[in-house]
Protein backbone atom coordinates (compact mmCIF):
# COMPACT_ATOMS: atom_id res chain seq x y z
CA UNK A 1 6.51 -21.90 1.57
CA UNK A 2 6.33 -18.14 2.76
CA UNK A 3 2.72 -16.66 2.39
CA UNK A 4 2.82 -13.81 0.27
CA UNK A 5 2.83 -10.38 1.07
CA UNK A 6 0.86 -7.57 -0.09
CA UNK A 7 1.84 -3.70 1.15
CA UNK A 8 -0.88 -1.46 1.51
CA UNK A 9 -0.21 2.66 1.35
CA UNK A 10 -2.60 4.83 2.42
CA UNK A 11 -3.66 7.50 5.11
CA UNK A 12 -3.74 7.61 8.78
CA UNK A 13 -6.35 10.59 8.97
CA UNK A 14 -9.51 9.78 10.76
CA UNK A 15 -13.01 10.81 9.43
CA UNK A 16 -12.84 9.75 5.68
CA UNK A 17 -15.53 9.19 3.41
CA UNK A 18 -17.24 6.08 3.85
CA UNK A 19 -15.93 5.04 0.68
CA UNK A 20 -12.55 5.25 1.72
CA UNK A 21 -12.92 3.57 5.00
CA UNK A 22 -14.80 1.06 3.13
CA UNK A 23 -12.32 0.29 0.61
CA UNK A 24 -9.52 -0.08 3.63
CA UNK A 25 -11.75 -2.69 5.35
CA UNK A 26 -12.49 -4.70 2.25
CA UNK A 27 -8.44 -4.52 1.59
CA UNK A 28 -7.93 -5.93 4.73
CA UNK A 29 -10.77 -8.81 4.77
CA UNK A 30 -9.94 -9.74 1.09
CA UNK A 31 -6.18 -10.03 2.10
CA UNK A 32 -6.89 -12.53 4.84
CA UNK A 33 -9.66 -14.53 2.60
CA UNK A 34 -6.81 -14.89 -0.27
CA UNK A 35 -3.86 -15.91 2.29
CA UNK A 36 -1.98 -12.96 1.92
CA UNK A 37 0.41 -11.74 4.76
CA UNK A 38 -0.48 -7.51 5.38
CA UNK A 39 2.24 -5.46 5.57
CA UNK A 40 1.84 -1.87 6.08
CA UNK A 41 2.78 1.24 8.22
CA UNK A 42 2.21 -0.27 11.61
CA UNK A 43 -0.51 2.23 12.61
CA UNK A 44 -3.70 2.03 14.02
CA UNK A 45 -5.46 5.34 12.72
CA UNK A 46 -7.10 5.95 9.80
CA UNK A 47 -7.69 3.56 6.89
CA UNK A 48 -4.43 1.97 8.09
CA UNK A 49 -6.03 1.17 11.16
CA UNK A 50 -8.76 -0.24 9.18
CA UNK A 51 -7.30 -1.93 7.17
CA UNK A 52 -5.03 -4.09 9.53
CA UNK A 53 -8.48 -4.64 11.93
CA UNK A 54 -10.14 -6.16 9.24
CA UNK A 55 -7.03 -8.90 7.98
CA UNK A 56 -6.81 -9.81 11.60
CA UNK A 57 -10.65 -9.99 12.07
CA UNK A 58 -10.84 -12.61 9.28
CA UNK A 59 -7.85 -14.49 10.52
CA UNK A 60 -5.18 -12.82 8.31
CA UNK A 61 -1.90 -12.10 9.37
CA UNK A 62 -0.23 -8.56 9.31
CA UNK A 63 3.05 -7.09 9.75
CA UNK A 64 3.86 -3.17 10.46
CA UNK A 65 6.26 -1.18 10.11
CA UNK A 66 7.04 1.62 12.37
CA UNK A 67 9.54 4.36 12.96
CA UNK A 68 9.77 4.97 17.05
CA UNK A 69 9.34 8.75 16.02
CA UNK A 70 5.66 8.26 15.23
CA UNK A 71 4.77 5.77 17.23
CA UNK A 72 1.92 7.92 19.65
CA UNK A 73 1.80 10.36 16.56
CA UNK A 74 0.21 7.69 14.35
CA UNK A 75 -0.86 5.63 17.34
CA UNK A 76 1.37 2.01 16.92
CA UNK A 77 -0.93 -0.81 16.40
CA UNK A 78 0.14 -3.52 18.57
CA UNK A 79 -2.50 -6.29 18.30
CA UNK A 80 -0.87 -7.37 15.15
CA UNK A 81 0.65 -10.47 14.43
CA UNK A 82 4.14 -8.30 13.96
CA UNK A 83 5.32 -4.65 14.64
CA UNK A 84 8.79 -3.78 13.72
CA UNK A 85 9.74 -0.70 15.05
CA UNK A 86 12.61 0.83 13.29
CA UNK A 87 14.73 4.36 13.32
CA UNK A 88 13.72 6.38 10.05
CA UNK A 89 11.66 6.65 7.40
CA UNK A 90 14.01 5.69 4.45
CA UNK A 91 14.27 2.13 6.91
CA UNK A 92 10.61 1.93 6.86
CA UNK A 93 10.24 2.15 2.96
CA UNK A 94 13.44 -0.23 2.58
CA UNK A 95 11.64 -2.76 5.06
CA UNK A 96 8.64 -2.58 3.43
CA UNK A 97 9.57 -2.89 0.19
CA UNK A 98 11.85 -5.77 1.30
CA UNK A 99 8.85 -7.93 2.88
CA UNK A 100 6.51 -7.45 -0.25
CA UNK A 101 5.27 -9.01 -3.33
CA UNK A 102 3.42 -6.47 -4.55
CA UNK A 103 2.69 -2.69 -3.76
CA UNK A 104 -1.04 -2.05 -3.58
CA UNK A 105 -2.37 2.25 -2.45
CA UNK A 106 -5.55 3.13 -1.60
CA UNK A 107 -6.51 7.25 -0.86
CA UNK A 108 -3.84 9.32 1.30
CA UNK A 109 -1.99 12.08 1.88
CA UNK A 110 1.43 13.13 1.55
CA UNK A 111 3.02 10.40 3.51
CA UNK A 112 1.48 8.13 0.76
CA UNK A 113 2.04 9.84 -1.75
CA UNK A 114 5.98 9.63 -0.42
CA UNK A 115 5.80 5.53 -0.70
CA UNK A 116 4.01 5.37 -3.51
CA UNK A 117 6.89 7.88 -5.15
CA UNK A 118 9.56 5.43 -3.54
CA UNK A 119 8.61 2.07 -4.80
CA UNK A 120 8.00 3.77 -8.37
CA UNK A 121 11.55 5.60 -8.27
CA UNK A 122 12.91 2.03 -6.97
CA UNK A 123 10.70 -0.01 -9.77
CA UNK A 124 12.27 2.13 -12.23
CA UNK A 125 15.79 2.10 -11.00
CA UNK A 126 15.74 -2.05 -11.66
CA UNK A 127 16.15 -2.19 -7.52
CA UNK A 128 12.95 -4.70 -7.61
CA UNK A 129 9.82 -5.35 -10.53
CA UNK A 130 7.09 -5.57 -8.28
CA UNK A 131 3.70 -4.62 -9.32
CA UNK A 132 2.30 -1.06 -8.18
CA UNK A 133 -1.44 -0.87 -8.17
CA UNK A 134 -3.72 2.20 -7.12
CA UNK A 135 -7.28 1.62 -5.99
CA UNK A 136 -8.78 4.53 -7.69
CA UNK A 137 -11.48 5.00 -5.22
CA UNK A 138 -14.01 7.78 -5.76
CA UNK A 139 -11.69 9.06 -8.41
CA UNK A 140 -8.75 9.28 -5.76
CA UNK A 141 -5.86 8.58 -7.59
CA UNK A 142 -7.30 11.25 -11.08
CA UNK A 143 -4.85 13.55 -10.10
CA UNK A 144 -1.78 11.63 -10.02
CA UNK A 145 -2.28 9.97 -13.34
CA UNK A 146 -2.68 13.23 -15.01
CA UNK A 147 0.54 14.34 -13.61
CA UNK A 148 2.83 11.36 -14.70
CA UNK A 149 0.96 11.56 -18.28
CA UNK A 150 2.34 15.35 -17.92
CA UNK A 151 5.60 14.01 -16.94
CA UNK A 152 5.57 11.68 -19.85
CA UNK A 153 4.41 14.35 -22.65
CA UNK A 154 7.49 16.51 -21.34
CA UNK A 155 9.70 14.02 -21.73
CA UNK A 156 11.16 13.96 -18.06
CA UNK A 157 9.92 10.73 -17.02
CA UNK A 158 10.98 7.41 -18.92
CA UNK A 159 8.36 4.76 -20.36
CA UNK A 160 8.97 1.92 -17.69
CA UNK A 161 8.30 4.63 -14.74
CA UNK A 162 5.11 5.70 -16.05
CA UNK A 163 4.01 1.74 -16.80
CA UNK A 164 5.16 1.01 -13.36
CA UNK A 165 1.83 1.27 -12.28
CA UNK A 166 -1.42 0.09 -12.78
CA UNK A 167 -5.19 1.78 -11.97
CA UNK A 168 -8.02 -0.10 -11.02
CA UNK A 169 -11.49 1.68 -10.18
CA UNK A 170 -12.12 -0.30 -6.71
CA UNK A 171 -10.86 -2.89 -4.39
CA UNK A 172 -12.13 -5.89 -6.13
CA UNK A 173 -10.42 -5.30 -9.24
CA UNK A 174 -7.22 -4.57 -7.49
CA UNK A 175 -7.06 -7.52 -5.91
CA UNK A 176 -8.09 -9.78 -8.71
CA UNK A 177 -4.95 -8.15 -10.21
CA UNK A 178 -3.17 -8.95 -7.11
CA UNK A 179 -3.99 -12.36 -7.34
CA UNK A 180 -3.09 -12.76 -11.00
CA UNK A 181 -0.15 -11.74 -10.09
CA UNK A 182 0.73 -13.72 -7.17
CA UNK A 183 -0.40 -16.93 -9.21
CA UNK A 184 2.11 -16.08 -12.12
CA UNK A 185 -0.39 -14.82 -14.34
């Protein structure tokens, strides 16, 4: 049976809050715990580093994914247990999206903000059902919800797009959602 896989967006930049980098290493250390397969970015900066550290710390296993043009930009992690390195972006997201169970964000910048845009465009095109969840760390992910309840009130943005995602207030919660998930709850 394949282990399942659980893709984590979120930012490369160094010098975050300690809640932030906190958050990225519980991700990681709760995804190894719960047997879940990692699969992010490929990067070793930021809470991405972070995040892949801690899953293989505790044993975990983690896959990233990696176009060649930002491989010394975001610094490739290559003590994982897999780095694919592939041509573009749109590969990347495809890839990623391909691999995973489940889509889960913690805080980032514009580069999550572009995956987490993807998988909800993709969700709501019928292209896969997977679950999108946002860990809304120190309020991170406010400002986004506002904006798709804008969306909504406008009448630009469909129902299943804006239920395509779910909010949970930390990492615990996120993953117990994960985990219902996963189990077919």
């Amino acid at each position: 049976m394949t282990k399942p896989s659980v893709c984590l967006f979120c930012s490369a930049a160094d010098n975050l809050s300690d809640a932030y980098t906190r958050a990225a290493a519980d991700f990681g250390a709760e995804c190894a715990r719960r047997g879940w397969r990692m699969v992010y970015g490929g990067g070793r900066k930021g809470l991405m580093g972070i995040a892949a550290q801690a899953t293989m710390d505790a044993g975990g296993e983690v896959i990233g994914v990696m176009p060649h043009l930002l491989v010394a930009r975001e610094a490739a992690k290559r003590d994982i247990t897999e780095l694919r390195l592939v041509d573009t972006l749109a590969e990347r997201k495809e890839i990623m999206i391909e691999l995973s169970d489940v889509f889960v964000c913690l805080p980032g910048g514009i580069g999550t903000l572009d995956e987490l845009l993807e998988v909800l465009t993709t969700n709501d095109l019928g292209i896969h059902s997977k679950p999108i969840y946002l860990t809304n760390t120190d309020g991170f992910w406010e400002p986004f919800r506002v904006m798709i309840e804008s969306f909504a009130a406008k009448g630009v943005m469909r129902a299943r797009a804006q239920g395509a995602y779910r909010l949970f207030p930390d990492v615990k919660t996120t993953m117990d959602a994960v985990a219902a998930h996963l189990s077919g709850g």
